[in-house]
Each structure stands twice: as C-alpha cells, then as structure tokens.
C-alpha atoms as a PDB file:
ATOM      1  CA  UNK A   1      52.673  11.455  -9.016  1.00  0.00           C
ATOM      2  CA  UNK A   2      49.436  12.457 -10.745  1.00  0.00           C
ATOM      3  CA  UNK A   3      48.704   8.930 -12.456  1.00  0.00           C
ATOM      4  CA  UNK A   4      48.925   7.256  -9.451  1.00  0.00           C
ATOM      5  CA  UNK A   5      46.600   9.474  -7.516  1.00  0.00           C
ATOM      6  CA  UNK A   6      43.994   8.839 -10.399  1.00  0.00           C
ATOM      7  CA  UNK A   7      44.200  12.857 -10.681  1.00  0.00           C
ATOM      8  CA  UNK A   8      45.894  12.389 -14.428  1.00  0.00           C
ATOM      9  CA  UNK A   9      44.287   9.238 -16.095  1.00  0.00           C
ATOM     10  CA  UNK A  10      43.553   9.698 -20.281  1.00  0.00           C
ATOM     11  CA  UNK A  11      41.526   6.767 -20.395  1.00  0.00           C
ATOM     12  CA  UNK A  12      38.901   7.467 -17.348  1.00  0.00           C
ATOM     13  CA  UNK A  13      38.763  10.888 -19.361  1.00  0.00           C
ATOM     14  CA  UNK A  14      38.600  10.062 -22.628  1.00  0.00           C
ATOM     15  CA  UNK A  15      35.274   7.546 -21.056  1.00  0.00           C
ATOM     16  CA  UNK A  16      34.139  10.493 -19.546  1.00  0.00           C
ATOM     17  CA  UNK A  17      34.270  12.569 -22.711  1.00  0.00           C
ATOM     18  CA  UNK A  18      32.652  10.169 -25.105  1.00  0.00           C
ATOM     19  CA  UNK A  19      29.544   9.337 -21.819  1.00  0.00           C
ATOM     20  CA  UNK A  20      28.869  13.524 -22.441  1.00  0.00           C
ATOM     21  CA  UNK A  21      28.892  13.280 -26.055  1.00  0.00           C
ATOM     22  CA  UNK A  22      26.814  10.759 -26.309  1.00  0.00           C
ATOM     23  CA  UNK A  23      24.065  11.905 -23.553  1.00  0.00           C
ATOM     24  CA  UNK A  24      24.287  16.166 -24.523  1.00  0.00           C
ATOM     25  CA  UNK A  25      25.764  16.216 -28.165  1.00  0.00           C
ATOM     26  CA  UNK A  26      26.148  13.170 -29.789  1.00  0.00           C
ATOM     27  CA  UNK A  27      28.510  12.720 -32.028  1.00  0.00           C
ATOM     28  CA  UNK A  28      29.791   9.484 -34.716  1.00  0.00           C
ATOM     29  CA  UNK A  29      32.899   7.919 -33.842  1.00  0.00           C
ATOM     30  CA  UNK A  30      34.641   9.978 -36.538  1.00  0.00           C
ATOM     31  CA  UNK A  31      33.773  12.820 -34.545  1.00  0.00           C
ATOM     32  CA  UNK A  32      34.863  11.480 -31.691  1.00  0.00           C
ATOM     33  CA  UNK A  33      37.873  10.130 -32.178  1.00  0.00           C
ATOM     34  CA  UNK A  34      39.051  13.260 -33.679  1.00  0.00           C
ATOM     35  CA  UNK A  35      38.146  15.623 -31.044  1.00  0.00           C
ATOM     36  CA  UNK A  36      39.983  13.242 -28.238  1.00  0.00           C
ATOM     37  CA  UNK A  37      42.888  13.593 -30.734  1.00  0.00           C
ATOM     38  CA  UNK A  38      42.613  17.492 -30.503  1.00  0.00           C
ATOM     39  CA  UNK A  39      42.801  17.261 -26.876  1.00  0.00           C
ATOM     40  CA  UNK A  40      45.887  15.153 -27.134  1.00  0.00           C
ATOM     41  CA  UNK A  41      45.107  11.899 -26.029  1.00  0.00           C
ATOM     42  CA  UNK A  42      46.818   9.208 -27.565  1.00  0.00           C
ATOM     43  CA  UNK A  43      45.636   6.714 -30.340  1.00  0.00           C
ATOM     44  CA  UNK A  44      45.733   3.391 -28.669  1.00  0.00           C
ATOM     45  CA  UNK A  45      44.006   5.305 -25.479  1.00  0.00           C
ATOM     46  CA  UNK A  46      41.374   6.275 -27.902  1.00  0.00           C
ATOM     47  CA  UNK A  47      40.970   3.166 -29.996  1.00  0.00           C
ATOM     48  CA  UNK A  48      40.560   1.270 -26.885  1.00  0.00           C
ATOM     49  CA  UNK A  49      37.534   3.425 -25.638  1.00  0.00           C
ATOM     50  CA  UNK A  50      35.948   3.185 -28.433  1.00  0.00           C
ATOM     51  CA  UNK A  51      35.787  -0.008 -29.209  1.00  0.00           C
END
C-alpha cells in the first residue's frame, strides 16, 4: 500500500510544506495551519508539526 512505501505519508508532507513556507513565503502559524487544512490533512497531523 502507499503508506507503507512512504509514497502517501501526511506528516513527512505537511513538514515539507511548512520547511517551503518558511524558507520562500513565510507564513504565521494561523496561516499555516489553515492552508494544511485546505489541503486536507488532518488536525492532530497538523497540530503535531507544528508544535
């Protein structure tokens, strides 16, 4: 399955969203929060990388 093969994994994404943010358009954690939300990650997946 896709989990397993690291090839679906929200939290390595949602770490590799906020490392982009913050190096080409950084953004509050307001900001950030919300747009992982938009891309449908959920809230305990977010909460813990942001923290």
């Amino acid at each position: 399955n896709l989990q397993e093969r690291h090839l679906l994994d929200d939290v390595a994404f949602a770490r590799y969203w906020i490392e982009q943010r913050e190096s080409f358009k950084p953004r509050g954690t307001l900001a950030l929060r919300q747009e992982l939300q938009q891309k449908g990650l959920e809230r305990h997946i977010i909460e813990a990388v942001l923290t």
